[in-house]
C-alpha atoms as a PDB file:
ATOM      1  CA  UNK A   1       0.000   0.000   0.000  1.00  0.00           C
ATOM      2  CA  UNK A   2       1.032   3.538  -0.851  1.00  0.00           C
ATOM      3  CA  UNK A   3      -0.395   4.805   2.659  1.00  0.00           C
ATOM      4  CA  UNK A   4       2.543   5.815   5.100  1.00  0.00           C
ATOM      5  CA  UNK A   5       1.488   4.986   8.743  1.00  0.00           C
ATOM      6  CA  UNK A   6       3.052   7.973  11.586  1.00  0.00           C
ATOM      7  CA  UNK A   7       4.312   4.768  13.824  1.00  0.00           C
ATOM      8  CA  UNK A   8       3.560   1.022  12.805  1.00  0.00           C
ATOM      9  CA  UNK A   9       3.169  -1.489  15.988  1.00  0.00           C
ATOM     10  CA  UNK A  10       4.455  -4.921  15.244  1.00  0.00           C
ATOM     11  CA  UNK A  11       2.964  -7.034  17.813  1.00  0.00           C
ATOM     12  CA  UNK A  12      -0.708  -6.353  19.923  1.00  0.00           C
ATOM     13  CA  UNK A  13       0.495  -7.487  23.507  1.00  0.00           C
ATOM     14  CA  UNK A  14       0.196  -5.170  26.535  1.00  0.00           C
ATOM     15  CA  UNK A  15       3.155  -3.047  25.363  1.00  0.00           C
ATOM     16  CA  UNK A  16       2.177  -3.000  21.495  1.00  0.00           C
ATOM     17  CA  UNK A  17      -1.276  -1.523  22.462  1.00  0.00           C
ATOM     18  CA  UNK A  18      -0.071   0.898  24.653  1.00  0.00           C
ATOM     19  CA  UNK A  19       2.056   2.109  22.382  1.00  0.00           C
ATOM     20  CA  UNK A  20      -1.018   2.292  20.294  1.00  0.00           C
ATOM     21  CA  UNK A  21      -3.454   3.879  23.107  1.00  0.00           C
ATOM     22  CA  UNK A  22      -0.332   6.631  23.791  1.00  0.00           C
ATOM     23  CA  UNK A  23       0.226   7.410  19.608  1.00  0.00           C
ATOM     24  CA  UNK A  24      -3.606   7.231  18.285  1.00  0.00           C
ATOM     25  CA  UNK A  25      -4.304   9.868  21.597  1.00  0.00           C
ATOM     26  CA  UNK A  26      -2.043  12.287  20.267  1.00  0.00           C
ATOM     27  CA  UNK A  27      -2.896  12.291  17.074  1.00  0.00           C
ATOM     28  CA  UNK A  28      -0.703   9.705  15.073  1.00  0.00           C
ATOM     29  CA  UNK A  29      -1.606   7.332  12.445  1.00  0.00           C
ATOM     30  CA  UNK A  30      -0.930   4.338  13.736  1.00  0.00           C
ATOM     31  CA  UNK A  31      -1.712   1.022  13.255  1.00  0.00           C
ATOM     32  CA  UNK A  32      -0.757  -2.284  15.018  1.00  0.00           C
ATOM     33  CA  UNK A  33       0.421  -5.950  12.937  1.00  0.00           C
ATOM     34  CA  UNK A  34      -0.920  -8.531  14.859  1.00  0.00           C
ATOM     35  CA  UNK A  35      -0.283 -12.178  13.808  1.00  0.00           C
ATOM     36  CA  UNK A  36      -3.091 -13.958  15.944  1.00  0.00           C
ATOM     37  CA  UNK A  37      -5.113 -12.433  18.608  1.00  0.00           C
ATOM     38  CA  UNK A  38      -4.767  -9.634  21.451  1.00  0.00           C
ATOM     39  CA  UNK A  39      -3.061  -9.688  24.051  1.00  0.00           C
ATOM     40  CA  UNK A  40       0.511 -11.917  23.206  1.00  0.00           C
ATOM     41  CA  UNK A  41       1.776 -13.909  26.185  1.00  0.00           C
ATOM     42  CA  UNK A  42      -0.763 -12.352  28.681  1.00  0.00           C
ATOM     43  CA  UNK A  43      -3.512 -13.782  26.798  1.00  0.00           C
ATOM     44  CA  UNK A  44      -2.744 -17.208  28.095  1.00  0.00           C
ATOM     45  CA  UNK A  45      -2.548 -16.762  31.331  1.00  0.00           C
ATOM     46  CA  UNK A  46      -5.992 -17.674  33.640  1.00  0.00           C
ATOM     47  CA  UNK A  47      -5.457 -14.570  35.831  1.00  0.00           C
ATOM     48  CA  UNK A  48      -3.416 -11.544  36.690  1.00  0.00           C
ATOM     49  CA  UNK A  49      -3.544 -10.353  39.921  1.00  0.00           C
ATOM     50  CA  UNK A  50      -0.595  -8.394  39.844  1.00  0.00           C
ATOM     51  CA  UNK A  51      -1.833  -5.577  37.800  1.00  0.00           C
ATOM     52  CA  UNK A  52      -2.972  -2.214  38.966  1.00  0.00           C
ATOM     53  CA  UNK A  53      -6.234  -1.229  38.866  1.00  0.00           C
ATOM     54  CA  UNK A  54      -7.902  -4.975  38.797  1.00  0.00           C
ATOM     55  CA  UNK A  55      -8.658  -5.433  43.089  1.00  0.00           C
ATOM     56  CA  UNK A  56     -10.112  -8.697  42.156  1.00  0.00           C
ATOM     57  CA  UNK A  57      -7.685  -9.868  39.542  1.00  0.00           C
ATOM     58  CA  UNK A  58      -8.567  -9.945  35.633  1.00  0.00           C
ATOM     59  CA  UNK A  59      -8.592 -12.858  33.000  1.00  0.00           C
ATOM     60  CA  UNK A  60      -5.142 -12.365  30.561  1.00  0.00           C
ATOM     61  CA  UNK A  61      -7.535 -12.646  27.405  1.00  0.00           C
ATOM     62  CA  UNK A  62      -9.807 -10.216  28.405  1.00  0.00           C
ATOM     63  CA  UNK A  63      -7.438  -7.700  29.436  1.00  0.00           C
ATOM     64  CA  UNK A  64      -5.839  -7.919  26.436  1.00  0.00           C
ATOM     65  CA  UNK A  65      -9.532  -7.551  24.477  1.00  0.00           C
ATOM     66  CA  UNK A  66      -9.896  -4.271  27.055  1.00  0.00           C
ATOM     67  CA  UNK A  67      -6.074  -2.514  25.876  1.00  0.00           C
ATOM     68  CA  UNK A  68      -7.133  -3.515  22.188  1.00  0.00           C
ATOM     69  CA  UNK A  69     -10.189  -1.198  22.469  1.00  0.00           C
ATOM     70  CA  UNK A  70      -8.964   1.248  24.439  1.00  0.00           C
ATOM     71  CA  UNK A  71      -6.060   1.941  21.896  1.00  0.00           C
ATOM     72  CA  UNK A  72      -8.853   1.737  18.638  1.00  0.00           C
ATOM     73  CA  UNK A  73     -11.265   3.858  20.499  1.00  0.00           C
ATOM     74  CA  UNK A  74      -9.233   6.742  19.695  1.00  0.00           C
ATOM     75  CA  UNK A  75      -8.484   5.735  16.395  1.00  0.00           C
ATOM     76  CA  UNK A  76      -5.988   3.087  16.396  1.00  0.00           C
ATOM     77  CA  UNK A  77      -6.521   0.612  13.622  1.00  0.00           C
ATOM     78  CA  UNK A  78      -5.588  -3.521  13.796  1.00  0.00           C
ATOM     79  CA  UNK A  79      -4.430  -5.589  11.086  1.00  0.00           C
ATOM     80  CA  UNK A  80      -4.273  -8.996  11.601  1.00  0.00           C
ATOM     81  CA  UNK A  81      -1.389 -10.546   9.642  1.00  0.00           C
ATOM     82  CA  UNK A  82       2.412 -11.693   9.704  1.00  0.00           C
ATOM     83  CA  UNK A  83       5.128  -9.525   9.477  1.00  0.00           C
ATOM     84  CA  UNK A  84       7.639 -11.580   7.098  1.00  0.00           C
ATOM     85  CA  UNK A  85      10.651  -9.301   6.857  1.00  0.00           C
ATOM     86  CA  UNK A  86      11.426  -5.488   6.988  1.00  0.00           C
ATOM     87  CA  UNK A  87      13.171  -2.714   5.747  1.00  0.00           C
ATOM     88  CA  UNK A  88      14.464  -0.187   8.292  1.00  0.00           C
ATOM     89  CA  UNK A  89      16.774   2.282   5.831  1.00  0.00           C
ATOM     90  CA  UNK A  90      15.588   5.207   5.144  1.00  0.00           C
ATOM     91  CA  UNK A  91      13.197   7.824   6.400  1.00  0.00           C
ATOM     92  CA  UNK A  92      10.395   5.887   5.335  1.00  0.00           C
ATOM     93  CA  UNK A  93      10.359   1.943   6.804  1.00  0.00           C
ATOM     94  CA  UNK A  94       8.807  -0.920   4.918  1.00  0.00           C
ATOM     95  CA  UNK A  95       7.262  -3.977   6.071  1.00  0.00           C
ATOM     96  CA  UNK A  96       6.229  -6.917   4.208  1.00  0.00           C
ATOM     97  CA  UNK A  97       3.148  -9.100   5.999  1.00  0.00           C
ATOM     98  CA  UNK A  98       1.701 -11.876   4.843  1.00  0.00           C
ATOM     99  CA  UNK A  99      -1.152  -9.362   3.692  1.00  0.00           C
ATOM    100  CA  UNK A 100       0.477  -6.648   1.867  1.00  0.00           C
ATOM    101  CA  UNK A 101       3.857  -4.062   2.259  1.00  0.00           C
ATOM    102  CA  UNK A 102       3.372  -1.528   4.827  1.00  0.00           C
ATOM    103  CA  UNK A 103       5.482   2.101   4.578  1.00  0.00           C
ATOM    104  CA  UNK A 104       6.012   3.995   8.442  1.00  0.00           C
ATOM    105  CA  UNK A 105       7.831   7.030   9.536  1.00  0.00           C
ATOM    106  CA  UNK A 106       8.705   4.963  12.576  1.00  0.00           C
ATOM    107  CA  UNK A 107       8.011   1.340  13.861  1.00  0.00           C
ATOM    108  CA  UNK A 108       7.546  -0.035  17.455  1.00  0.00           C
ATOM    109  CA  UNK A 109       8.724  -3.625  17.604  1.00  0.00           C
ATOM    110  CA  UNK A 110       6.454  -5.171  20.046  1.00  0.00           C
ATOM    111  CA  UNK A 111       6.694  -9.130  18.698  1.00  0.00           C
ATOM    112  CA  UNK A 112       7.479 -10.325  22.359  1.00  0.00           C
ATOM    113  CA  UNK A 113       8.999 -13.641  23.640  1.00  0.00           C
ATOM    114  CA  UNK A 114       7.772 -17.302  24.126  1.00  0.00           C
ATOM    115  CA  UNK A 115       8.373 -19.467  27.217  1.00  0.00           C
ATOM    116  CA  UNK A 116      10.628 -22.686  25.907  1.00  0.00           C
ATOM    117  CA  UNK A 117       9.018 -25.801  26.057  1.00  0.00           C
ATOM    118  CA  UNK A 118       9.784 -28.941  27.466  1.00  0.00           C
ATOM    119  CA  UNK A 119       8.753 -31.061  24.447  1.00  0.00           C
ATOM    120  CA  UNK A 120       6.593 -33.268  25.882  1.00  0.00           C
ATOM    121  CA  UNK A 121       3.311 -35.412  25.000  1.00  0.00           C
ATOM    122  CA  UNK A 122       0.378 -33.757  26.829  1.00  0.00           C
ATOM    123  CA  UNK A 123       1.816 -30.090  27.552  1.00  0.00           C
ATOM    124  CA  UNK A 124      -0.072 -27.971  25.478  1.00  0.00           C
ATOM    125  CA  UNK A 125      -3.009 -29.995  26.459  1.00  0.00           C
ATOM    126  CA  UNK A 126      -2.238 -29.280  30.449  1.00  0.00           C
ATOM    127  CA  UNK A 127      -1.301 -25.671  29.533  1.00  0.00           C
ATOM    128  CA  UNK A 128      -3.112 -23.786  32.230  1.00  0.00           C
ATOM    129  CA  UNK A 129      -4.840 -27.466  34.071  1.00  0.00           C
ATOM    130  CA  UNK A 130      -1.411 -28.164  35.730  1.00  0.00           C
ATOM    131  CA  UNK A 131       1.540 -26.582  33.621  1.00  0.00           C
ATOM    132  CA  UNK A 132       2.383 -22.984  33.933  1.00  0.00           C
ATOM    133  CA  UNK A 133       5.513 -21.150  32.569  1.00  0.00           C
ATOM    134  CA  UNK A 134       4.796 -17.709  35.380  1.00  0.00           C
ATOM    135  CA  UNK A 135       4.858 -18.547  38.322  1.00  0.00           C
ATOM    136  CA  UNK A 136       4.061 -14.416  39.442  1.00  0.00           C
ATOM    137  CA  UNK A 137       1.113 -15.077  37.349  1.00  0.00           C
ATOM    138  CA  UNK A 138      -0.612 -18.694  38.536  1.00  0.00           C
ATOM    139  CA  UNK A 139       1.071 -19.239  41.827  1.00  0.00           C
ATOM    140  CA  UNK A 140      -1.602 -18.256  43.843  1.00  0.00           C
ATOM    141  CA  UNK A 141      -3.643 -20.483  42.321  1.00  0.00           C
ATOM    142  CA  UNK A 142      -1.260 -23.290  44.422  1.00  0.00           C
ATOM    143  CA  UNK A 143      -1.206 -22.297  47.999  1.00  0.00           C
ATOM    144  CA  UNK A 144      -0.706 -25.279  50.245  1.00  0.00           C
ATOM    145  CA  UNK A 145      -0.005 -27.582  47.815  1.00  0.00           C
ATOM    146  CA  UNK A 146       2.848 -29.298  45.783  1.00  0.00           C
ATOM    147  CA  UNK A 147       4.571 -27.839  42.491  1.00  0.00           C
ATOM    148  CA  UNK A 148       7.799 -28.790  40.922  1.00  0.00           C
ATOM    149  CA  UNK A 149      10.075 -25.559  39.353  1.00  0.00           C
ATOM    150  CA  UNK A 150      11.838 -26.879  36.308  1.00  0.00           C
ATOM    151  CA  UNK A 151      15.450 -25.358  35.683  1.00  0.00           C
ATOM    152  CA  UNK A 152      18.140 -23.819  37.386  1.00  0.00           C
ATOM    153  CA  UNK A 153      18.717 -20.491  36.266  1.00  0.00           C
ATOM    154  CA  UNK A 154      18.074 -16.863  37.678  1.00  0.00           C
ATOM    155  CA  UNK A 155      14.290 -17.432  36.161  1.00  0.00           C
ATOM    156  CA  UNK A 156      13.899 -20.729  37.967  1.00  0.00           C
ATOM    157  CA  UNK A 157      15.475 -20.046  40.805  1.00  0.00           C
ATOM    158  CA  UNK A 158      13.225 -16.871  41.517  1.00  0.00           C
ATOM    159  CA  UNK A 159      10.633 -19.192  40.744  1.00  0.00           C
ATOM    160  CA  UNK A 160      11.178 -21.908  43.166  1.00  0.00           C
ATOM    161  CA  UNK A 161      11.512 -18.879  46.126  1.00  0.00           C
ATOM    162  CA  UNK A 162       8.348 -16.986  44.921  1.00  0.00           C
ATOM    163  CA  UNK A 163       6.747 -20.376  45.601  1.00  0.00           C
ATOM    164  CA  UNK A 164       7.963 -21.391  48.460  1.00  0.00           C
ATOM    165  CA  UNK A 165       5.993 -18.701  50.299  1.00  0.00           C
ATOM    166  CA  UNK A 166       3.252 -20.231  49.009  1.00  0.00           C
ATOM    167  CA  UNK A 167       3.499 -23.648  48.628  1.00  0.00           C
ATOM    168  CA  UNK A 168       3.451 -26.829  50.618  1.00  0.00           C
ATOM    169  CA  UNK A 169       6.125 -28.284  48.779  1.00  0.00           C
ATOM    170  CA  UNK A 170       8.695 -27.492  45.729  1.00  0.00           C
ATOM    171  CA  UNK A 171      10.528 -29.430  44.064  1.00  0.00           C
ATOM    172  CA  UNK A 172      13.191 -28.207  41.216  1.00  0.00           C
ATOM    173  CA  UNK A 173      14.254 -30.537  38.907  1.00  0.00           C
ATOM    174  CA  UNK A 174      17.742 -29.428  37.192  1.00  0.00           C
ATOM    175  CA  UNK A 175      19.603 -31.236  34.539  1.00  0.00           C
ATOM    176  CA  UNK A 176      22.788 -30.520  36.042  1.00  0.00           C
ATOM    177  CA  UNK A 177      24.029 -30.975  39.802  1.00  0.00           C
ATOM    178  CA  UNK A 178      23.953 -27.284  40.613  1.00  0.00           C
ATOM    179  CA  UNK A 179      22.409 -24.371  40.306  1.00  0.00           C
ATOM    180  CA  UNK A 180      22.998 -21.958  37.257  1.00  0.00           C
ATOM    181  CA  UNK A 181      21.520 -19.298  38.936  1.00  0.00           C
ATOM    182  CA  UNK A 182      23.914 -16.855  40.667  1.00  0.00           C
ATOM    183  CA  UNK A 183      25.067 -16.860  44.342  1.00  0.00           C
ATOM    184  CA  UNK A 184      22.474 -14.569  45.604  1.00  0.00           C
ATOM    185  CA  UNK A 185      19.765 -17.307  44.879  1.00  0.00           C
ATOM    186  CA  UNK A 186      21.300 -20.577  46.633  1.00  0.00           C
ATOM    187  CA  UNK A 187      21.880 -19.668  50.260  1.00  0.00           C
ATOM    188  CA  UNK A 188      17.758 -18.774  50.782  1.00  0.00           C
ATOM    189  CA  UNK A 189      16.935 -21.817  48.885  1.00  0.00           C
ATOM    190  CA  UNK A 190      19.033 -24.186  50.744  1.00  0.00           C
ATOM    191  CA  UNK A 191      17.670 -22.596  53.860  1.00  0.00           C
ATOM    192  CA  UNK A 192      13.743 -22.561  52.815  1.00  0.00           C
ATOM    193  CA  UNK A 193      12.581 -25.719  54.693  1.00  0.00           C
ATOM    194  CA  UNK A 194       9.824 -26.915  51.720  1.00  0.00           C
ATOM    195  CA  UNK A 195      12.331 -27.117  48.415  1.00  0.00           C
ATOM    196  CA  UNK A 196      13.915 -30.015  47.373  1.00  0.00           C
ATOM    197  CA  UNK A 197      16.202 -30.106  44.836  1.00  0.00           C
ATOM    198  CA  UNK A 198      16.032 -32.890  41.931  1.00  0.00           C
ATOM    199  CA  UNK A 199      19.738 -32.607  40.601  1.00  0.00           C
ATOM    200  CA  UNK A 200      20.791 -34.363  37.216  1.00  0.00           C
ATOM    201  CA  UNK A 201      17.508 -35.053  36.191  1.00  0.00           C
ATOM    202  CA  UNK A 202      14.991 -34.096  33.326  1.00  0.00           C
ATOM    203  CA  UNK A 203      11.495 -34.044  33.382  1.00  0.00           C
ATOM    204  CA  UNK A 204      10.330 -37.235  31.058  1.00  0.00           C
ATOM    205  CA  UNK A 205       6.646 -37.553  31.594  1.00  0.00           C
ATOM    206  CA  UNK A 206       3.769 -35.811  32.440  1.00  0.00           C
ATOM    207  CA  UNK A 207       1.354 -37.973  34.714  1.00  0.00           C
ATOM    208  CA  UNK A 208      -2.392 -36.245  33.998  1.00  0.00           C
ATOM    209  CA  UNK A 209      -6.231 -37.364  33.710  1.00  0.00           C
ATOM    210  CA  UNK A 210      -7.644 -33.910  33.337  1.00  0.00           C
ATOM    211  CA  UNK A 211      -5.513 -32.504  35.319  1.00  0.00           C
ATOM    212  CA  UNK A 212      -2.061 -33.030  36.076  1.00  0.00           C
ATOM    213  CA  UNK A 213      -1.438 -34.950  38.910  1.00  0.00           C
ATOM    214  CA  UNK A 214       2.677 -36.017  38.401  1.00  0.00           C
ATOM    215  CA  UNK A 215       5.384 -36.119  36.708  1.00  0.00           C
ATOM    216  CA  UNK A 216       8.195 -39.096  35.570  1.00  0.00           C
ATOM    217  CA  UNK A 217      11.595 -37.398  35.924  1.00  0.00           C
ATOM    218  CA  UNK A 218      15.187 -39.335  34.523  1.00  0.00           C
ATOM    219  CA  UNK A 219      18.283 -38.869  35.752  1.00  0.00           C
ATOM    220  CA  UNK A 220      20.822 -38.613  33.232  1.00  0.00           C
ATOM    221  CA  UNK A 221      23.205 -40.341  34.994  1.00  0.00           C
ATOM    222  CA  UNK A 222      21.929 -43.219  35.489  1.00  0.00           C
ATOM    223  CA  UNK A 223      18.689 -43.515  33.297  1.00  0.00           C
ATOM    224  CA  UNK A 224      16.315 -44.357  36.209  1.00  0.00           C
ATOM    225  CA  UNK A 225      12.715 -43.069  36.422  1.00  0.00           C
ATOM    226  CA  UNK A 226      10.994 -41.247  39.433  1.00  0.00           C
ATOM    227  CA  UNK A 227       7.604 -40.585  39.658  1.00  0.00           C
ATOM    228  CA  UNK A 228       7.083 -37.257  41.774  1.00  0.00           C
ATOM    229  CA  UNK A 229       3.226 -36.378  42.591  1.00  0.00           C
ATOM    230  CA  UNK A 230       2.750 -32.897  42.165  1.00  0.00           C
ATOM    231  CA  UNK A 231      -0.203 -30.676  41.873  1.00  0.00           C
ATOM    232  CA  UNK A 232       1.299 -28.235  39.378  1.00  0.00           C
ATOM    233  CA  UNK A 233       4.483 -27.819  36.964  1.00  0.00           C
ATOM    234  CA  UNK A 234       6.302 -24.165  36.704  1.00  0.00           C
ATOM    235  CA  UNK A 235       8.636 -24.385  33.410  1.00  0.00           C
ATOM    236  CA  UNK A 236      11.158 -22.119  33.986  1.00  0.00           C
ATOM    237  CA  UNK A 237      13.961 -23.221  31.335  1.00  0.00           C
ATOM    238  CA  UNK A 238      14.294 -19.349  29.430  1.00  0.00           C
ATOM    239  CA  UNK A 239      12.291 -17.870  26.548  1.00  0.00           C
ATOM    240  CA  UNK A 240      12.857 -17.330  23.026  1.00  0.00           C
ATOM    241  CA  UNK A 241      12.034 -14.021  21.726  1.00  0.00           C
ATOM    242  CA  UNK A 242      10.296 -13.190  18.068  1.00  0.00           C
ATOM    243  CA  UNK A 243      12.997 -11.968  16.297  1.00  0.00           C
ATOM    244  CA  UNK A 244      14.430 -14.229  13.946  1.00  0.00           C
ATOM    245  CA  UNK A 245      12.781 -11.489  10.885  1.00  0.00           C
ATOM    246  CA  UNK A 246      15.302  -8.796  12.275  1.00  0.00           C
ATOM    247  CA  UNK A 247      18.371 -10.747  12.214  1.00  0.00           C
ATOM    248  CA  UNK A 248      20.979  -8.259  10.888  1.00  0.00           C
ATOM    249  CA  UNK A 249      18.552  -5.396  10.654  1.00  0.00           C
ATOM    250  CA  UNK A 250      18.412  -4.382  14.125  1.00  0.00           C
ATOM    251  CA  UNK A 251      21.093  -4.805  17.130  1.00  0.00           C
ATOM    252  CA  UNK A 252      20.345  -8.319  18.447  1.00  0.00           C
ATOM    253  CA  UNK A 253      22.048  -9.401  22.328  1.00  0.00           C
ATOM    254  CA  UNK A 254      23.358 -13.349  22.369  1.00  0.00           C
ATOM    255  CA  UNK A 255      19.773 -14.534  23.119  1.00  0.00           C
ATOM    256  CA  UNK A 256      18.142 -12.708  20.380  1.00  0.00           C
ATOM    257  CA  UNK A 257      16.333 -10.039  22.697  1.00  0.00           C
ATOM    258  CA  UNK A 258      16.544  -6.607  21.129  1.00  0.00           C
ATOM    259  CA  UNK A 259      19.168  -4.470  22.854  1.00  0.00           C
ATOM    260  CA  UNK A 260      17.383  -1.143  23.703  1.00  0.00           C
ATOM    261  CA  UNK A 261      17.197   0.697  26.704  1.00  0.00           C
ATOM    262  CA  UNK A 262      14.485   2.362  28.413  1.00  0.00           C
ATOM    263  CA  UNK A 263      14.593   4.724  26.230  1.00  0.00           C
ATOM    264  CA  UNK A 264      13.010   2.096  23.982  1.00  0.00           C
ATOM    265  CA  UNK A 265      15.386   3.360  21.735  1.00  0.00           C
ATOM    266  CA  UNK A 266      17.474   0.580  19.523  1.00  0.00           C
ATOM    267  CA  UNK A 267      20.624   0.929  16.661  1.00  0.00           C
ATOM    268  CA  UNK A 268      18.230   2.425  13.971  1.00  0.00           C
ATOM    269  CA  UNK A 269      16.713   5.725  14.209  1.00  0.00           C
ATOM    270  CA  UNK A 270      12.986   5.836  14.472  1.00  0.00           C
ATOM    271  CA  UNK A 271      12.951   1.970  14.901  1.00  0.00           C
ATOM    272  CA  UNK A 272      11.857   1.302  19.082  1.00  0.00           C
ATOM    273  CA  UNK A 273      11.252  -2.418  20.657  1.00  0.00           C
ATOM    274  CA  UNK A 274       9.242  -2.551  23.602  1.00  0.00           C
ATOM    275  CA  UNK A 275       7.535  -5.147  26.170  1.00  0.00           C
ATOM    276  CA  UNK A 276       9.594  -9.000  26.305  1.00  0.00           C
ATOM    277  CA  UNK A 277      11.410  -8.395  22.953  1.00  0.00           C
ATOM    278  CA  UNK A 278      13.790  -6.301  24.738  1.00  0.00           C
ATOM    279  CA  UNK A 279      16.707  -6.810  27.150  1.00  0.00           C
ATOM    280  CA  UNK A 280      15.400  -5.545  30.126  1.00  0.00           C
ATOM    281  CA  UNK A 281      15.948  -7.115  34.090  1.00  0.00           C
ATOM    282  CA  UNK A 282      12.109  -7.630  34.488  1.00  0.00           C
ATOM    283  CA  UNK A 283       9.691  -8.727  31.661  1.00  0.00           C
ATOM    284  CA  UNK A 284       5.950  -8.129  33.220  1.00  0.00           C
ATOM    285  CA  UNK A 285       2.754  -6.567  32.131  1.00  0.00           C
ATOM    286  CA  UNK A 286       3.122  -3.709  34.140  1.00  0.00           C
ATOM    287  CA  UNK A 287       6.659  -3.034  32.479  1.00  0.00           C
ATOM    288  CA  UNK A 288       5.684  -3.908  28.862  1.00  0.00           C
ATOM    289  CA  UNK A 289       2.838  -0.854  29.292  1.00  0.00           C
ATOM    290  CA  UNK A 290       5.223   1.454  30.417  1.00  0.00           C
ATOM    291  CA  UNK A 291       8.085   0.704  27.619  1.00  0.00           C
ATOM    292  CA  UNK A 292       4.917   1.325  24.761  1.00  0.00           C
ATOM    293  CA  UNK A 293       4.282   4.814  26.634  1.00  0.00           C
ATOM    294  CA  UNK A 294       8.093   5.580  26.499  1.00  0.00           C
ATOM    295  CA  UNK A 295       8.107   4.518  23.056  1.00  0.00           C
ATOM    296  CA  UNK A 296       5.436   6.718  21.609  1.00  0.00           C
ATOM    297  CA  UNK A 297       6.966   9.455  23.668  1.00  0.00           C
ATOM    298  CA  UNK A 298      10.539   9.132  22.003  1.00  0.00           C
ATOM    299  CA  UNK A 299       8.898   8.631  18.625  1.00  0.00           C
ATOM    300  CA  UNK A 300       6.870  11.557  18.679  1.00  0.00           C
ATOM    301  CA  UNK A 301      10.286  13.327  19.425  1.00  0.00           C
ATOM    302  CA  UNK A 302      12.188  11.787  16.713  1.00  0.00           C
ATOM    303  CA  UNK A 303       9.148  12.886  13.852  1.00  0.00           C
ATOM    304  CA  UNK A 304       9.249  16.298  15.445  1.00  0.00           C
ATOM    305  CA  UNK A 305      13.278  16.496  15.061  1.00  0.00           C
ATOM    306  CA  UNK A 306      13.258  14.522  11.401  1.00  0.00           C
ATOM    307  CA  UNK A 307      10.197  16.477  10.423  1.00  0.00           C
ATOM    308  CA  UNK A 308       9.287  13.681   8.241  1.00  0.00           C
END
């Protein structure tokens, strides 16, 4: 299309909307490339209780339905499609989706980042009836009962002492015979009376009727099999952000996250990546919505300076 958008939103999750709410308010064209529904990440997750302004807690879906129409009642259009490769040279960026080429004085890069799976039969199945990959976001749901924290990173490790306030029991399973995580983790671990630590093992099986009631973990040692009844599963083994269509186009970090700053800012002027996508210490909804404000905020400088 000949049209050229003000600021072009790839990506409708918390930040991406946001960004969209803060740009269609004062008075940009802007539109948002979403590949499958509102909301990203957030929309698969039960409840959120850890947002402002919800005292009882709000379902992930429908908050993301609620920033979607927030953002288009003041003009904000959505296009649902895939964004298969861009263009960021020039004063005028161009995007090719699976439904047409799309021209932008500027473009928020909102494409966010999966949880990494485990692999195994039945997860998607359980997602949400026994597996969880946020434990800030379904712990609650898990007081007084048994869950098992799989990895041994920073992630997992925050994890397993989120939950321990909370739960009967944890158990983290780690592939390896110590913790990745750094130092600061281990001693208030080792201390917290309900964790147990499941060293050189991997999770194998998940043991479920409706609702998951085990799991089969292997130790890699010795190949034996241990069935561990648990009420709930936190996978906590590091995310994958959506970037692989900006390799070499934008500054990537060793994990593929975006390297920006809160400025929102990346290498390539009047290009901005906001919400998970980014390196940042703490990827939450209440962070992603603040990035898309300082985005639209930094982009509305840039157009003012480039008078494009």
């Amino acid at each position: 299309m000949d049209h050229i958008f003000d600021i072009i939103i790839i990506g409708g999750g918390p930040a991406g909307y946001t960004a969209a709410l803060y740009a269609a308010r004062a008075g940009f064209d802007a539109v948002v490339l979403e590949r499958m529904a509102p909301g990203g990440q957030m929309a698969l997750t039960g409840e959120i209780d850890n947002y402002p302004g919800f005292d009882e807690g709000i379902n992930g879906f429908e908050l993301g339905m609620k920033m979607q129409k927030g953002a288009e009642r003041f003009g904000a259009k959505t296009l649902y499609t895939e964004v298969k490769s861009v263009e960021f040279t020039g004063d005028i960026k161009k995007i090719e989706a699976s439904v047409g080429v799309f021209l932008g004085k500027t473009v928020v890069i909102s494409t966010g980042a999966d949880p990494r799976r485990l692999g195994i039969s039945g997860e998607d199945k359980l997602l949400g009836r026994g597996v969880h990959y946020c434990a800030h976001c379904d712990g609650r749901f898990y007081k007084d009962k048994t869950v098992i924290v799989v990895g041994g990173g920073n992630s997992a490790a925050a994890d397993a002492l989120y939950l321990s306030r909370l739960a009967k029991k944890v158990f983290v399973v780690h592939r390896r015979d110590s913790l990745r995580a750094t130092k600061i983790y281990h001693e208030p671990l080792l201390k917290a009376d309900n964790v147990e630590f499941v060293w050189n093992s991997t999770v194998s099986e998940f043991i479920a009727n409706d609702k998951l009631t085990g799991i089969k973990v292997t130790n890699v040692n010795s190949g034996a099999v241990t069935e561990i009844p648990c009420n709930g599963v936190f996978v906590s083994i590091g995310r994958t952000p959506a970037t692989g269509f900006l390799a070499g186009i934008v500054r990537l970090d060793d994990n593929g996250y975006v390297i920006a700053d809160e400025s929102t800012r990346t290498n390539v002027d009047g290009v901005f990546a906001v919400g998970d996508v980014r390196t940042k210490a703490l990827r939450q909804v209440v962070t992603a919505v603040a990035d898309g404000a300082n985005a639209v905020h930094f982009a509305e400088e840039y157009l003012s300076e480039q008078k494009i």
